[in-house]
Protein backbone atom coordinates (compact mmCIF):
# COMPACT_ATOMS: atom_id res chain seq x y z
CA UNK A 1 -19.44 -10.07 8.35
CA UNK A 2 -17.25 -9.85 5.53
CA UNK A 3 -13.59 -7.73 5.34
CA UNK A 4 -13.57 -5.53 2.31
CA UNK A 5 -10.59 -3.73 1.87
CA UNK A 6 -11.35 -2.01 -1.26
CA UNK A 7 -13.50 1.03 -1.13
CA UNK A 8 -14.79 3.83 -4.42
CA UNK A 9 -12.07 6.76 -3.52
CA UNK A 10 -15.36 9.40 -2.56
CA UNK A 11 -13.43 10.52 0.47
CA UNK A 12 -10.52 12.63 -0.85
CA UNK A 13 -13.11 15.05 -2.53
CA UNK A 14 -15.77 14.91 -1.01
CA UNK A 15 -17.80 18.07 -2.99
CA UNK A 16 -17.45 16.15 -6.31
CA UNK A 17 -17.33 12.08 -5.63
CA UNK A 18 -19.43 11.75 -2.94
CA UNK A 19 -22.52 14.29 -3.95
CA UNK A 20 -22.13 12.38 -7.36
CA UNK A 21 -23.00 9.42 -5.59
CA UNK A 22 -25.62 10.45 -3.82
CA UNK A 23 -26.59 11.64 -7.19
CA UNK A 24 -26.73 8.66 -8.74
CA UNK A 25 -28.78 6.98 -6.10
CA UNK A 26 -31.48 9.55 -6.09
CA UNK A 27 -31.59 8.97 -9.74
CA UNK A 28 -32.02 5.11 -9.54
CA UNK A 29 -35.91 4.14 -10.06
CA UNK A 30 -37.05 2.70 -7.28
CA UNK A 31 -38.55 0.09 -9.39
CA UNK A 32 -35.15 -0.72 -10.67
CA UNK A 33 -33.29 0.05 -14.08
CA UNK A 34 -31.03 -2.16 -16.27
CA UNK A 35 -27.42 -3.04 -15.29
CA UNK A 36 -26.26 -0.53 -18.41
CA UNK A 37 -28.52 1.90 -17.02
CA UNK A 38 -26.89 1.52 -13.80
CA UNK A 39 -23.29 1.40 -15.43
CA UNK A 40 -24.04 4.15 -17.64
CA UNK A 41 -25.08 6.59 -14.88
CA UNK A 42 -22.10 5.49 -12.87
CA UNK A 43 -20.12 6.15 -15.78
CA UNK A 44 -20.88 9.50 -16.41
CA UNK A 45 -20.73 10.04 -12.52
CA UNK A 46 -17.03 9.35 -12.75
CA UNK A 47 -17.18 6.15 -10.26
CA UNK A 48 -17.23 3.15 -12.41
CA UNK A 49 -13.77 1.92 -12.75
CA UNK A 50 -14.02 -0.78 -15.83
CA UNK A 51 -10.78 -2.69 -14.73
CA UNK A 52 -12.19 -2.98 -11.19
CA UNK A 53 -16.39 -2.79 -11.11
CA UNK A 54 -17.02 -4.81 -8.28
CA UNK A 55 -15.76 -2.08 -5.95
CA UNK A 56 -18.55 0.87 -6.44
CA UNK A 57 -21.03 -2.37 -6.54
CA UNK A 58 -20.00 -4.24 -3.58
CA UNK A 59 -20.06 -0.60 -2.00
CA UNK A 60 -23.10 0.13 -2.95
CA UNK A 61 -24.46 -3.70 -2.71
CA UNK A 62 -26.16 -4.10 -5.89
CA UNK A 63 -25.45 -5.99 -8.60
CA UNK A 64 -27.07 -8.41 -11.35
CA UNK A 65 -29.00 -7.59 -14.75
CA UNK A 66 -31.50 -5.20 -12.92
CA UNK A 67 -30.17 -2.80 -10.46
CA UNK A 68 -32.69 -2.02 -7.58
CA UNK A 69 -31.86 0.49 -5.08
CA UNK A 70 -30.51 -1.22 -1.78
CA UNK A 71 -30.99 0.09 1.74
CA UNK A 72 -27.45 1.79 1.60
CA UNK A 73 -28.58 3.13 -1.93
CA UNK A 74 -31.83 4.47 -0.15
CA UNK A 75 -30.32 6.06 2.89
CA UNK A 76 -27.99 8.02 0.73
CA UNK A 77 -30.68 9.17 -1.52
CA UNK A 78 -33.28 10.07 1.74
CA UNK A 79 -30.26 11.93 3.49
CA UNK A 80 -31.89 15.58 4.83
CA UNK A 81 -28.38 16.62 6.12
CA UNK A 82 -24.86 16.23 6.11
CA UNK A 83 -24.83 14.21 9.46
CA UNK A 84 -26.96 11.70 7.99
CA UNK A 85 -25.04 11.23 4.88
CA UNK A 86 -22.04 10.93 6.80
CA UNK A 87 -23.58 8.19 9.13
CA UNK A 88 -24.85 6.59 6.35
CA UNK A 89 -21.63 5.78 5.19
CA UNK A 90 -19.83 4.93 8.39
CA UNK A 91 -22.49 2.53 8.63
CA UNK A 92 -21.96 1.22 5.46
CA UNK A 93 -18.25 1.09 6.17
CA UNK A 94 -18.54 -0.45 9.65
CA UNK A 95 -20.29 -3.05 8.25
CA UNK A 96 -18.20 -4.22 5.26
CA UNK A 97 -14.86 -4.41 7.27
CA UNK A 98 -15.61 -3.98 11.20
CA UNK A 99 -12.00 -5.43 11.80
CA UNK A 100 -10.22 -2.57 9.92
CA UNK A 101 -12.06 0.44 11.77
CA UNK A 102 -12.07 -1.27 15.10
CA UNK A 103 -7.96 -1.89 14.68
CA UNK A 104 -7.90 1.93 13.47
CA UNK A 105 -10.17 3.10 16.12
CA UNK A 106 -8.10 1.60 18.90
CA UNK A 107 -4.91 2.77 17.64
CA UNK A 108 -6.00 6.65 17.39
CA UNK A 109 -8.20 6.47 20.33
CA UNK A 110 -4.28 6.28 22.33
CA UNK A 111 -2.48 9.01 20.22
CA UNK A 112 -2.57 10.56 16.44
CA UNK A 113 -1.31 8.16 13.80
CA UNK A 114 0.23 8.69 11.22
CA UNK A 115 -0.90 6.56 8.01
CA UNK A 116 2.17 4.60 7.61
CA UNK A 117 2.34 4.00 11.07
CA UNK A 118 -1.10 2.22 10.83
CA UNK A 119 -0.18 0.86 7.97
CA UNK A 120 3.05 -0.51 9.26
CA UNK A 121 0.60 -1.77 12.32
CA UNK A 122 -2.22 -4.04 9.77
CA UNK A 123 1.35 -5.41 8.23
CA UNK A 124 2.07 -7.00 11.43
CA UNK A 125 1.47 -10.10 12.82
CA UNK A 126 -0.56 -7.75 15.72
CA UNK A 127 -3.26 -7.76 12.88
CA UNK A 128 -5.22 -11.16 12.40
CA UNK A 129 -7.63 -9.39 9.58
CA UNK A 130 -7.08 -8.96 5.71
CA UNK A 131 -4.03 -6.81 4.79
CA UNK A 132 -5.28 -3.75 2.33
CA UNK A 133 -2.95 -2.63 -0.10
CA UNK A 134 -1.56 1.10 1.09
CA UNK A 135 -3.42 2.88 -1.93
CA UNK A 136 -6.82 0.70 -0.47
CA UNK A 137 -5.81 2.03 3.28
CA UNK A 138 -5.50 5.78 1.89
CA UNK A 139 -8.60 5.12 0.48
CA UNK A 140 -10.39 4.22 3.44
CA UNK A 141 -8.76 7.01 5.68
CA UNK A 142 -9.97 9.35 2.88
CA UNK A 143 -13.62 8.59 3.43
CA UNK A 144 -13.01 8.40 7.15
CA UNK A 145 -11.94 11.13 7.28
CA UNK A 146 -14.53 13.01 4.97
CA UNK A 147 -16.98 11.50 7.17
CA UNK A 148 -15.87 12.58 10.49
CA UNK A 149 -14.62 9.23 11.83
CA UNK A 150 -11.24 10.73 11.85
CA UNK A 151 -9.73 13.81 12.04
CA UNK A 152 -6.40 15.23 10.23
CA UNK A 153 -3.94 16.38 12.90
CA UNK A 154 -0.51 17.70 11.01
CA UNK A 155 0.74 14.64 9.00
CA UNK A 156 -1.32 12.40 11.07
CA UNK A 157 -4.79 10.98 12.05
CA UNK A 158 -6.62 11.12 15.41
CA UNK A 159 -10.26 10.44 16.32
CA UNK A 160 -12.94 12.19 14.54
CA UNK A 161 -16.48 14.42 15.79
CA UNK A 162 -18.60 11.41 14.55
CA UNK A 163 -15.81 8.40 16.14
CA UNK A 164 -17.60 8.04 19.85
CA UNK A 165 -20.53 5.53 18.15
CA UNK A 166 -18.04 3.47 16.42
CA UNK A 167 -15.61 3.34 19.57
CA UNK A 168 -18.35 1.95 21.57
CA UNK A 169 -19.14 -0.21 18.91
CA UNK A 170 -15.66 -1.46 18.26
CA UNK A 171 -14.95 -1.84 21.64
CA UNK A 172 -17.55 -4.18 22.02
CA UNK A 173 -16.62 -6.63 18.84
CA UNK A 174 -14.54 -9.60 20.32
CA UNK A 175 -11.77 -10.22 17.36
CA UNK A 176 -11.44 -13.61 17.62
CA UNK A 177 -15.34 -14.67 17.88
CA UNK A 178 -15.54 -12.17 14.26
CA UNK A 179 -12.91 -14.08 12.68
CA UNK A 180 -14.57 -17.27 13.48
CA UNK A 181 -17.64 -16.35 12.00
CA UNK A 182 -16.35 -14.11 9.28
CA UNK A 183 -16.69 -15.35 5.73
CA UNK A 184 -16.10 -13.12 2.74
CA UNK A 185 -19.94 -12.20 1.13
CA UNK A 186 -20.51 -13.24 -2.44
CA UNK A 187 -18.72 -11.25 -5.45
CA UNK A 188 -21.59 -8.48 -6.94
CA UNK A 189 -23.02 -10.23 -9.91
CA UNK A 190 -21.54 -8.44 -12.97
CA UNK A 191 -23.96 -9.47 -16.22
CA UNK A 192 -22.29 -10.92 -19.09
CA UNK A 193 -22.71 -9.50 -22.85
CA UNK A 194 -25.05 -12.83 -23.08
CA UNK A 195 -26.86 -11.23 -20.25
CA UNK A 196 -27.88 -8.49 -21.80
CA UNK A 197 -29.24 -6.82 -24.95
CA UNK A 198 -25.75 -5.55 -26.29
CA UNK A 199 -26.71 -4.86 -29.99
CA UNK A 200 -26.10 -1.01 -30.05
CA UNK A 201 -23.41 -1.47 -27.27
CA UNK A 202 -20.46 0.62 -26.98
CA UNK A 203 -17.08 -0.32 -25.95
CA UNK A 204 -16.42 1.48 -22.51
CA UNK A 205 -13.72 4.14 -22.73
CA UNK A 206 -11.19 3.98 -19.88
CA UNK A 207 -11.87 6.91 -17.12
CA UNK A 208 -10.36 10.08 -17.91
CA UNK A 209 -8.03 11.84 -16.05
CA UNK A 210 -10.06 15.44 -16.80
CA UNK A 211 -13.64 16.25 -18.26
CA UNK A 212 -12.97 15.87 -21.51
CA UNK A 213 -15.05 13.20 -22.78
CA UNK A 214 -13.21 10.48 -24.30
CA UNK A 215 -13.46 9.46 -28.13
CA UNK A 216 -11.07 6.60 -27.98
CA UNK A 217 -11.10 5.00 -31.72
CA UNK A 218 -10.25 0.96 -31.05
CA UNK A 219 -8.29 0.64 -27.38
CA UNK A 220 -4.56 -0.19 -27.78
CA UNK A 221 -4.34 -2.59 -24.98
CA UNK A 222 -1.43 -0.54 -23.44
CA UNK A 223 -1.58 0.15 -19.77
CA UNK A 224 0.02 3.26 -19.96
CA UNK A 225 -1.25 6.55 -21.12
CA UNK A 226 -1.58 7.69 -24.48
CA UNK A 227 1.80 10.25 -24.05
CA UNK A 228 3.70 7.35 -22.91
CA UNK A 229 2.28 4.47 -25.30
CA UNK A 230 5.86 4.64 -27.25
CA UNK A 231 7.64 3.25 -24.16
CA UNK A 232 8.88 -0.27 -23.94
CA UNK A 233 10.69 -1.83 -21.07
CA UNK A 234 11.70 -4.75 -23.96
CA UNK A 235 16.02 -4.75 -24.04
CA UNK A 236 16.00 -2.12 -21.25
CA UNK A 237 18.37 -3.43 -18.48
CA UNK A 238 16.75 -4.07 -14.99
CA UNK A 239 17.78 -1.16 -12.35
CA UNK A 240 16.75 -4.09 -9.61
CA UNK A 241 20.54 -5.89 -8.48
CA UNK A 242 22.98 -3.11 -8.56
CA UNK A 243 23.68 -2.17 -5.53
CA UNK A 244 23.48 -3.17 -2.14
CA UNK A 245 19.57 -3.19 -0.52
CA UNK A 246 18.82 -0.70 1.29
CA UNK A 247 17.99 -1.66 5.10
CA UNK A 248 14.74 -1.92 5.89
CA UNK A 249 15.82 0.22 9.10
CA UNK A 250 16.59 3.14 7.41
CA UNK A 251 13.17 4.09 6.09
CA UNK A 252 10.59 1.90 8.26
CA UNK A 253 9.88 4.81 10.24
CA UNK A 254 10.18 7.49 7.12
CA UNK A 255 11.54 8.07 3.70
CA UNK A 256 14.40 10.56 4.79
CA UNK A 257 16.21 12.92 2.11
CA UNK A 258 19.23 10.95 2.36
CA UNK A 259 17.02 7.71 1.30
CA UNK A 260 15.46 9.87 -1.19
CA UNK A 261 18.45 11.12 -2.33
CA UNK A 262 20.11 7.59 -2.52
CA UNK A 263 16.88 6.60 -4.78
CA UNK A 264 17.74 9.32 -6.68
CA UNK A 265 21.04 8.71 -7.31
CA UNK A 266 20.47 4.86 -8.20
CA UNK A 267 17.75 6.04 -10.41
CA UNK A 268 20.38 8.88 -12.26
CA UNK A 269 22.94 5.66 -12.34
CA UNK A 270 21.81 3.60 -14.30
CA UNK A 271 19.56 5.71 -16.85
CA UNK A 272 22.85 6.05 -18.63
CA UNK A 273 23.08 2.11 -19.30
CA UNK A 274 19.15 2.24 -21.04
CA UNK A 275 19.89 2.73 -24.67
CA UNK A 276 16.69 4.52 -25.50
CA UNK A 277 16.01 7.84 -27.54
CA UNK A 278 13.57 10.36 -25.93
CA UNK A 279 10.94 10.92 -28.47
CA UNK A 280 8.30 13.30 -26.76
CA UNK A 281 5.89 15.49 -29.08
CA UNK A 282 7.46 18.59 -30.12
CA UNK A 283 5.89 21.80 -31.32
CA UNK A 284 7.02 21.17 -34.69
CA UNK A 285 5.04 18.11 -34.93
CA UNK A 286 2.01 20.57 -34.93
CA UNK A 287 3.80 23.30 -37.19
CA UNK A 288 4.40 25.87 -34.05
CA UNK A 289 7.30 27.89 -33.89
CA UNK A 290 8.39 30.93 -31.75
CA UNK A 291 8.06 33.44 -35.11
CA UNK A 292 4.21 32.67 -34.34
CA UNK A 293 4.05 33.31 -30.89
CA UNK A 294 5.70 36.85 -31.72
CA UNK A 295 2.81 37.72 -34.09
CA UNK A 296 -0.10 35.85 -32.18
CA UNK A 297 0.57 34.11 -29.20
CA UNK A 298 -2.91 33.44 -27.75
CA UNK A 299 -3.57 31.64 -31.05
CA UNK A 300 -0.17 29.60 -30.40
CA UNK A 301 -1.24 28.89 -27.30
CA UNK A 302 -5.19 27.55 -28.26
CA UNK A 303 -3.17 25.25 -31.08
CA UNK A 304 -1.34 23.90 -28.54
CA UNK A 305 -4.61 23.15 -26.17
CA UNK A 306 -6.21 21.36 -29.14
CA UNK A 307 -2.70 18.97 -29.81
CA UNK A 308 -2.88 18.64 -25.79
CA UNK A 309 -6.59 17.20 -25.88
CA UNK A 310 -5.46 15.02 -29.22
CA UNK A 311 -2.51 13.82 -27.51
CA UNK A 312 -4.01 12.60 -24.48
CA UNK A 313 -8.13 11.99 -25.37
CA UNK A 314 -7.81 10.46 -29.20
CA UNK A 315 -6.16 7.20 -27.68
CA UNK A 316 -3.75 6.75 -31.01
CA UNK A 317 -0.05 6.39 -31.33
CA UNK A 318 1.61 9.43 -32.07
CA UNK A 319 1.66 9.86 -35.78
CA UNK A 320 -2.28 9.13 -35.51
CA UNK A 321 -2.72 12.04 -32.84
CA UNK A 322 0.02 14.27 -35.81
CA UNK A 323 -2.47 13.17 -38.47
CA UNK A 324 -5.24 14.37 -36.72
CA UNK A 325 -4.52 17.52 -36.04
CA UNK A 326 -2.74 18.19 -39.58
CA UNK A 327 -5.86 17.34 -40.84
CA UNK A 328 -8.21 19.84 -38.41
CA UNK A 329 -5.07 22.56 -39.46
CA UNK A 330 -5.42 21.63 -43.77
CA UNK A 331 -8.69 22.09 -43.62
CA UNK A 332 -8.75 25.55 -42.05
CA UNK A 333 -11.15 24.03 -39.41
CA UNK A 334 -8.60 25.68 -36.34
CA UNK A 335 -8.13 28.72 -37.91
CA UNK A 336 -12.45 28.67 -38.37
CA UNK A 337 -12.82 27.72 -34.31
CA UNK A 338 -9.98 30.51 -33.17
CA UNK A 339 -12.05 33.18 -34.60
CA UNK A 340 -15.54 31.48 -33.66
CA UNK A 341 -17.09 30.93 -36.76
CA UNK A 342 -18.47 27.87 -38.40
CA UNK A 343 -15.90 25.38 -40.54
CA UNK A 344 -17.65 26.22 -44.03
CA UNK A 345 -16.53 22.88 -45.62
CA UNK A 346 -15.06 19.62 -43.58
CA UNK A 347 -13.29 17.06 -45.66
CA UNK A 348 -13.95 13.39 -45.40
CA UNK A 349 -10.24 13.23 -43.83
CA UNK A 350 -11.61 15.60 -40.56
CA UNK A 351 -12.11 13.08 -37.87
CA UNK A 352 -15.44 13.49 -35.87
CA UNK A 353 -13.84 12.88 -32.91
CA UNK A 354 -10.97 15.08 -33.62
CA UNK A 355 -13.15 18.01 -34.24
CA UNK A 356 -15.15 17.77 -31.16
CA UNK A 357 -12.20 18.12 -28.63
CA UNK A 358 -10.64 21.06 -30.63
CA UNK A 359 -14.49 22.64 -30.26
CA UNK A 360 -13.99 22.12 -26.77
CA UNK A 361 -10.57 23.59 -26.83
CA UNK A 362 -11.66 26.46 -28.49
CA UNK A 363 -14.36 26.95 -26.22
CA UNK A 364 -12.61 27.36 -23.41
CA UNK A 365 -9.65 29.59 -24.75
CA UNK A 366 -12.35 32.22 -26.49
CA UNK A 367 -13.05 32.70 -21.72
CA UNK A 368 -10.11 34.03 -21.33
CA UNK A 369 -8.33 36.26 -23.98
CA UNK A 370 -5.03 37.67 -23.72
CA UNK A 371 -4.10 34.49 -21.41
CA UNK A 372 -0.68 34.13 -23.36
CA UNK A 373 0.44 37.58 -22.08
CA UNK A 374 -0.86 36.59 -18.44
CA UNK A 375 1.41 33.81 -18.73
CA UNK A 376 4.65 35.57 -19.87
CA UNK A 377 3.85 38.23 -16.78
CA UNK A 378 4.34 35.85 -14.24
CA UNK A 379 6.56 35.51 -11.94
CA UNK A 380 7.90 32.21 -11.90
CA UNK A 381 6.41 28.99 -13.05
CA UNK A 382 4.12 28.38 -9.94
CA UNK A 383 2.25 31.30 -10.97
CA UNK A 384 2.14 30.23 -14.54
CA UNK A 385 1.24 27.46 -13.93
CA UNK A 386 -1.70 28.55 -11.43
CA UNK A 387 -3.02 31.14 -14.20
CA UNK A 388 -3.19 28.32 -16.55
CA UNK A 389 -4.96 26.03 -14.18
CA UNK A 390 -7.89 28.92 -13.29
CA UNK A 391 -7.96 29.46 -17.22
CA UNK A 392 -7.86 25.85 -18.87
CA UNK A 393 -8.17 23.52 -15.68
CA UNK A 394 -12.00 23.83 -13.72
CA UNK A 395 -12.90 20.38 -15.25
CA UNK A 396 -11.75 20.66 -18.99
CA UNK A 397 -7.71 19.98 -18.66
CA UNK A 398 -5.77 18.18 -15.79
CA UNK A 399 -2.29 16.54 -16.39
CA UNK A 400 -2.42 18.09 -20.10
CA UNK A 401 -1.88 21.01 -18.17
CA UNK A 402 1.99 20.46 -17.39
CA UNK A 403 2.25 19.26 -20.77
CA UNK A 404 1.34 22.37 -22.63
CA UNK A 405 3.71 24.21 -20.35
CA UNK A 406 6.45 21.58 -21.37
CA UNK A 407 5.28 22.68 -24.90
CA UNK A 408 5.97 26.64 -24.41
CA UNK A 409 9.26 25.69 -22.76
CA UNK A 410 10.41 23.71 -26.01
CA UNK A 411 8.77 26.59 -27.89
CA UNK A 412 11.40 28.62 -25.37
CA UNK A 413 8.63 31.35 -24.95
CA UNK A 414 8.36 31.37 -21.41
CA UNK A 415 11.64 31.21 -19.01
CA UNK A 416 11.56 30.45 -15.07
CA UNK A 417 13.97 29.58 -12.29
CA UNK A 418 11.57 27.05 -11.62
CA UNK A 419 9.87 25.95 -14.80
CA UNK A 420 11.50 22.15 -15.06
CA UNK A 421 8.81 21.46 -11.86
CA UNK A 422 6.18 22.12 -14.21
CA UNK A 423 7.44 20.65 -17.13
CA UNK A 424 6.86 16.80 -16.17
CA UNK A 425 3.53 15.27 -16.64
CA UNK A 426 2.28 13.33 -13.84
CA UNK A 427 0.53 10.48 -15.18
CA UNK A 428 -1.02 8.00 -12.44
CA UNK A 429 1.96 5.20 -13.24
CA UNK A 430 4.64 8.43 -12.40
CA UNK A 431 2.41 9.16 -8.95
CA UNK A 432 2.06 5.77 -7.58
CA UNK A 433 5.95 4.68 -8.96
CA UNK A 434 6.33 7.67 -6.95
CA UNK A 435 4.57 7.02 -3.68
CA UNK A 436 5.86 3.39 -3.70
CA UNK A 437 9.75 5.12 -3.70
CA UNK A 438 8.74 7.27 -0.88
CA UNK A 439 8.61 10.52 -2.54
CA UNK A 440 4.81 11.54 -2.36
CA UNK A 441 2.84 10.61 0.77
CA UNK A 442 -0.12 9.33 -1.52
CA UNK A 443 -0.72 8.50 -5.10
CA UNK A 444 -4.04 10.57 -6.05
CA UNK A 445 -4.18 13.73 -6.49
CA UNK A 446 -7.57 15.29 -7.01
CA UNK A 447 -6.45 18.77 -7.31
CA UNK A 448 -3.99 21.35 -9.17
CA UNK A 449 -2.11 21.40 -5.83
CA UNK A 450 -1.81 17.91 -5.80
CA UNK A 451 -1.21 17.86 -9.08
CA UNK A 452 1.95 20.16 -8.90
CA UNK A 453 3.68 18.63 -5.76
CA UNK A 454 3.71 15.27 -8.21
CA UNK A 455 4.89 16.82 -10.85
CA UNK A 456 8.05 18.49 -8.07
CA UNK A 457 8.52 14.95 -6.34
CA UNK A 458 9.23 13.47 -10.03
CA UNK A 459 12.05 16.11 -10.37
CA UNK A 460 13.30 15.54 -6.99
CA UNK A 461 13.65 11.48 -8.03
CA UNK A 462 14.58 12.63 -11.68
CA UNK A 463 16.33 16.04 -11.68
CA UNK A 464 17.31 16.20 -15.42
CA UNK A 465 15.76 15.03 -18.66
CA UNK A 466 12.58 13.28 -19.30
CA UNK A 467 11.28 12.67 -15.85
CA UNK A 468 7.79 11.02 -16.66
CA UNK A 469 9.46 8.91 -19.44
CA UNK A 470 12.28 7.80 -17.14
CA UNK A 471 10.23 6.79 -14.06
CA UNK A 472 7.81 5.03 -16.80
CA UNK A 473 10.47 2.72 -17.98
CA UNK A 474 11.98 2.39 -14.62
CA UNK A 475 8.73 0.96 -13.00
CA UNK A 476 8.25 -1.14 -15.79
CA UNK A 477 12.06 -2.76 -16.51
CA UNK A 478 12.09 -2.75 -12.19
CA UNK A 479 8.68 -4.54 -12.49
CA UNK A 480 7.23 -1.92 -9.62
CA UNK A 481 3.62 -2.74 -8.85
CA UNK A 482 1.30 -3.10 -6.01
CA UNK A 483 1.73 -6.33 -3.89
CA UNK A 484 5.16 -6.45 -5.92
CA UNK A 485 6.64 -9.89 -6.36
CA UNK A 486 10.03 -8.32 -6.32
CA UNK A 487 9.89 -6.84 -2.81
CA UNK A 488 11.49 -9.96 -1.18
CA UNK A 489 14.81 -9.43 -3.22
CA UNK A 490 14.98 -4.99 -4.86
CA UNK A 491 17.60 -3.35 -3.27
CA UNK A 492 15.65 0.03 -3.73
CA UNK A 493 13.90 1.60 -0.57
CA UNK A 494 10.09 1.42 -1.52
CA UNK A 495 6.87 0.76 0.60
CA UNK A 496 6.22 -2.38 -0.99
CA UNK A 497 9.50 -3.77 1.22
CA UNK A 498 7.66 -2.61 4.21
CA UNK A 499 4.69 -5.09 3.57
């Protein structure tokens, strides 16, 4: 049996990940379809993750340059009811890593668990199996739990309705006769470009962060997100070796406000010494002013959805994403879309691409008129921020969400006690340099709730300036990553110590 430890994240929403799976394996011929076939539905379903495929194929146990339906692939597809989904995929995860449920298992079957207690447990030497990463564990508990295996009980984890099968089963697997016989299974077989007939292939865009489909021109190589492609860690001084390490002791058990405020503080220290200039987008990069939003604010507030979908679906530097949308704006094609009618003429400057996420912009403004004035009558930022997610969120907008309110706070348009929460864009690098500080219990977020309680933890650990810009260049001058190779000698309190 082998010990996989990395697992497609279906199990923290289960309504949209999972039934997309399923999807896809109903959809599968049963005589078998191409590998790009294969990719392509998997693609669309939101579950191929280009920088690691072998996860959703290992899962799913197919691979090679013609993807048949496996026996996992056909349960999923033949399951009449929820129960036998949800079996299906305990089985499934039973049998790629019996070690990991069976040491889960026995450690909720004596009391609820909280996750970094289990995880503190694998990280042991009391654990003889392969050490996930804590994102990978989260993972795992995510499906677990969306399949009934376990149950949430406050902050922790106990036995689930569907455990008592897989108690009796791991109760009955002898540890040391598994790790005797235990020997990884063979990588899924990925096809190369040789392998197949790539003459009208496409590059693969990177998975969005929203619906919005992407229309990436040539990729920029960057790791980071579009917004944030201007950082540079290069001449920034290291905020590793300044102070004292924290002891291990003080946040083994939990990541207390005093160690998040000491985080803070380091963080707020030396910021000072990083001679950098803050360049974020302003409105007056796309012409905006607050005259406007006196005489039409709904219109301001659509122009600032279509630089939002520019900014973070185009995949070009800034003056690209400027260019852009000058162009759209020149051409009268925004003005055309506002009022729903039909651009008359589009210039050879108009980029295709361009034009089809201000459409979709446009689209979803023209639902829901008068939203600039249901904005300004809120009560605090929360709320704003809430009205904006039922108008523009519901699969078109995610992070650009916090960014367009950043955008009507420079525009000072909208005022709130509370509005710097909602002002700093939680990008995935901000959420997981986040969770690996201690400052978010997990680094996904599926959800405008989820959304919003990373975009707060970034102010606690930032509570002036340029929080997602700051935490950017302190993860990469600190070097922050998963399985750090830094966690041996950074003074800073972060999970990664604790492996």
């Amino acid at each position: 049996m082998p010990q996989v430890v990395e697992y497609p994240p279906i199990g923290a929403d289960q309504r949209g990940a999972l039934q997309a799976l399923v999807r896809v394996c109903k959809e599968t011929p049963a005589k078998g379809e191409t590998f790009r076939e294969f990719r392509s539905r998997l693609r669309g379903a939101k579950l191929w993750d280009r920088e690691r495929p072998t996860v959703v194929l290992r899962f799913l146990n197919v691979g090679g340059t013609t993807i048949t339906p496996s026996p996992f692939m056909q349960a999923l597809a033949a399951a009449a009811s929820e129960d036998d989904l949800a079996n299906a995929i305990l089985d499934r995860m039973w049998a790629l890593n019996p070690l990991l449920a069976k040491t889960v298992l026995d450690l909720v079957a004596q009391r609820a668990y909280h996750k970094d207690e289990i995880y503190k447990h694998l990280a042991s030497i009391a654990f003889k199996g392969k050490l996930p990463s804590r994102p990978a564990l989260e993972t795992w508990i995510q499906i677990a739990i969306a399949t009934g295996l376990l149950r949430t009980l406050g902050v922790a984890v106990a036995t689930g309705p569907r455990a008592e099968r897989f108690v009796q089963l791991a109760s009955a697997l002898d540890i040391d006769e598994f790790l005797e016989e235990d020997k990884p299974d063979a990588d899924p077989v990925i096809p190369s470009v040789s392998d197949e007939d790539t003459s009208s292939a496409a590059p693969e865009p990177t998975a969005p962060e929203s619906s919005i489909p992407i229309a990436a021109a040539a990729p920029s190589g960057s790791p980071l997100p579009p917004p944030l492609r201007h950082l540079s860690a290069e001449g920034v001084p290291t905020p590793r070796n300044r102070e004292r390490p924290v002891p291990l002791t003080r946040f083994n058990a939990s990541f207390t406000d005093d160690v998040l405020a000491e985080t803070t503080a380091r963080i707020t220290a030396w910021w000072p010494d990083v001679k950098t200039t803050s360049t974020p987008y302003a409105p007056s990069d796309f012409g905006l002013d607050a005259e406007q939003w006196v005489e039409s604010s709904d219109e301001v507030l659509y122009r600032i959805a279509v630089a939002a979908a520019l900014t973070f679906r185009l995949d070009r530097d800034r003056a690209g994403v400027i260019a852009a949308y000058t162009a759209l704006d020149k051409a009268g094609v925004l003005s055309d879309l506002y009022q729903g009618t039909v651009p008359e003429n589009l210039p050879a400057q108009v980029d295709a691409r361009a034009l089809m996420l201000a459409s979709l912009a446009a689209r979803r403004c023209a639902e829901v008129p008068e939203l600039a004035s249901q904005l300004e009558g809120r009560a605090s930022a929360a709320e704003a921020f809430a009205a904006l997610d039922a108008a523009l969120g519901r699969g078109l907008f995610r992070t650009e969400l916090f960014w367009i309110l950043d955008m009507l706070a420079r525009l000072s348009v909208i005022r709130y006690d509370d509005l710097s929460d909602f002002t700093v864009t939680p990008h995935r690098i901000i959420r997981d340099t986040l969770f690996r500080l201690g400052f978010t219990p997990t680094p996904y977020a599926s959800d405008g709730a989820s959304l919003v309680a990373a975009a707060r933890a970034a102010r606690k650990a930032v509570p002036s300036g340029p929080a997602d810009e700051i935490l950017t260049l302190f993860a990469l001058a600190a070097g922050c990553a998963y399985d750090c190779a830094h966690r041996k000698t950074c003074d800073f309190p972060c999970r990664e110590r604790l492996e």
